[in-house]
Protein backbone atom coordinates (compact mmCIF):
# COMPACT_ATOMS: atom_id res chain seq x y z
CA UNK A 1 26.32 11.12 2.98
CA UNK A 2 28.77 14.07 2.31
CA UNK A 3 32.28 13.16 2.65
CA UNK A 4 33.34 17.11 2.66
CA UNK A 5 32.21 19.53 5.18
CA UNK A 6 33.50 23.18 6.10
CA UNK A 7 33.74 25.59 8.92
CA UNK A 8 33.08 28.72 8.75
CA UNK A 9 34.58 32.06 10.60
CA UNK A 10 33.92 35.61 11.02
CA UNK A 11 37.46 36.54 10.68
CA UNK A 12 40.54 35.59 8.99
CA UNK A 13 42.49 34.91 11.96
CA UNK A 14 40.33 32.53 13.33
CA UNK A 15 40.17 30.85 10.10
CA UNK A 16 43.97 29.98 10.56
CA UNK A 17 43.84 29.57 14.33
CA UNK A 18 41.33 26.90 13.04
CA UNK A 19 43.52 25.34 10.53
CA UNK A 20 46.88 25.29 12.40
CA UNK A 21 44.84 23.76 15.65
CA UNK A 22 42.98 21.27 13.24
CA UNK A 23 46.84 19.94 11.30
CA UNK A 24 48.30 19.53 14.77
CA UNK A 25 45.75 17.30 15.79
CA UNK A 26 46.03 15.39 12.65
CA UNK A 27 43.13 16.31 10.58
CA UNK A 28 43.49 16.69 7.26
CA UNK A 29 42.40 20.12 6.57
CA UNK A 30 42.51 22.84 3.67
CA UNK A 31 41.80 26.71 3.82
CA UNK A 32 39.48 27.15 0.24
CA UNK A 33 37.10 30.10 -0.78
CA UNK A 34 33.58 30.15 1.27
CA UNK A 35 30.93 27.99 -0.90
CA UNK A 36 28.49 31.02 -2.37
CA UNK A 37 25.31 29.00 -1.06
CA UNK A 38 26.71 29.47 2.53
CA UNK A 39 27.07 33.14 4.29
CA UNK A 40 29.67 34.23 5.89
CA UNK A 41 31.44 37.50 7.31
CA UNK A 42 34.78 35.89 6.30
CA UNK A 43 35.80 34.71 2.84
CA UNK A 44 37.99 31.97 4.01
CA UNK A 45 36.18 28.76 5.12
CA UNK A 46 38.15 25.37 6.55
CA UNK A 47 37.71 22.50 4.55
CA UNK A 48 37.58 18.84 6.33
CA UNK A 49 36.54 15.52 6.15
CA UNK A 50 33.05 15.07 7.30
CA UNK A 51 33.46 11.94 9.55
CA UNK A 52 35.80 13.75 11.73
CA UNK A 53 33.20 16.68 12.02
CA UNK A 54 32.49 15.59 15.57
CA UNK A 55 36.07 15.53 16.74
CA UNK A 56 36.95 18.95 14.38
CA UNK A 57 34.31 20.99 16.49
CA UNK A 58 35.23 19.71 20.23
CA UNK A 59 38.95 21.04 19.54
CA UNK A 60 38.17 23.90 17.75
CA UNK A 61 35.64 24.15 21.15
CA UNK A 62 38.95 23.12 23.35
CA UNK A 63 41.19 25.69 21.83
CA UNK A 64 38.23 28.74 22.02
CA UNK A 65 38.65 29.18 18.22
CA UNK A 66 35.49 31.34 17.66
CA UNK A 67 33.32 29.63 14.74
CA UNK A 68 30.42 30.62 12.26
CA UNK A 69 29.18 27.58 11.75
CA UNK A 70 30.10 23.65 10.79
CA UNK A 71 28.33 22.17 7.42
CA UNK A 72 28.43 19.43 4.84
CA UNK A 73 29.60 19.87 1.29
């Protein structure tokens, strides 16, 4: 089971809307280069800890932070 998983964004901005919405919540959560094997119109991906992938989407859902997609590491 992966233990690292990452969302990704079509734009910068929502990458950080992501991230700021994600830390107040109390995820612990890391901006970091997109992973090459995964597309993306945005360089900047969100870096989390799988198990809370559940809870990470709903907010991001919640707080209409427009996302790419959500996958494992």
């Amino acid at each position: 089971m992966s233990t690292q998983g990452v969302v990704l964004f079509h734009t910068t901005s929502a990458a950080m809307r992501a991230e700021k919405t994600l830390l107040r919540a109390g995820l612990t959560v890391k901006l970091v280069p997109t992973p090459r094997h995964l597309s993306s119109d945005c360089g900047i991906a969100l870096r989390f800890d799988w198990p809370a992938a559940a809870a990470a989407r709903k907010l991001l859902e919640e707080a209409n932070v427009p996302v790419a997609g959500v996958y494992p590491l």
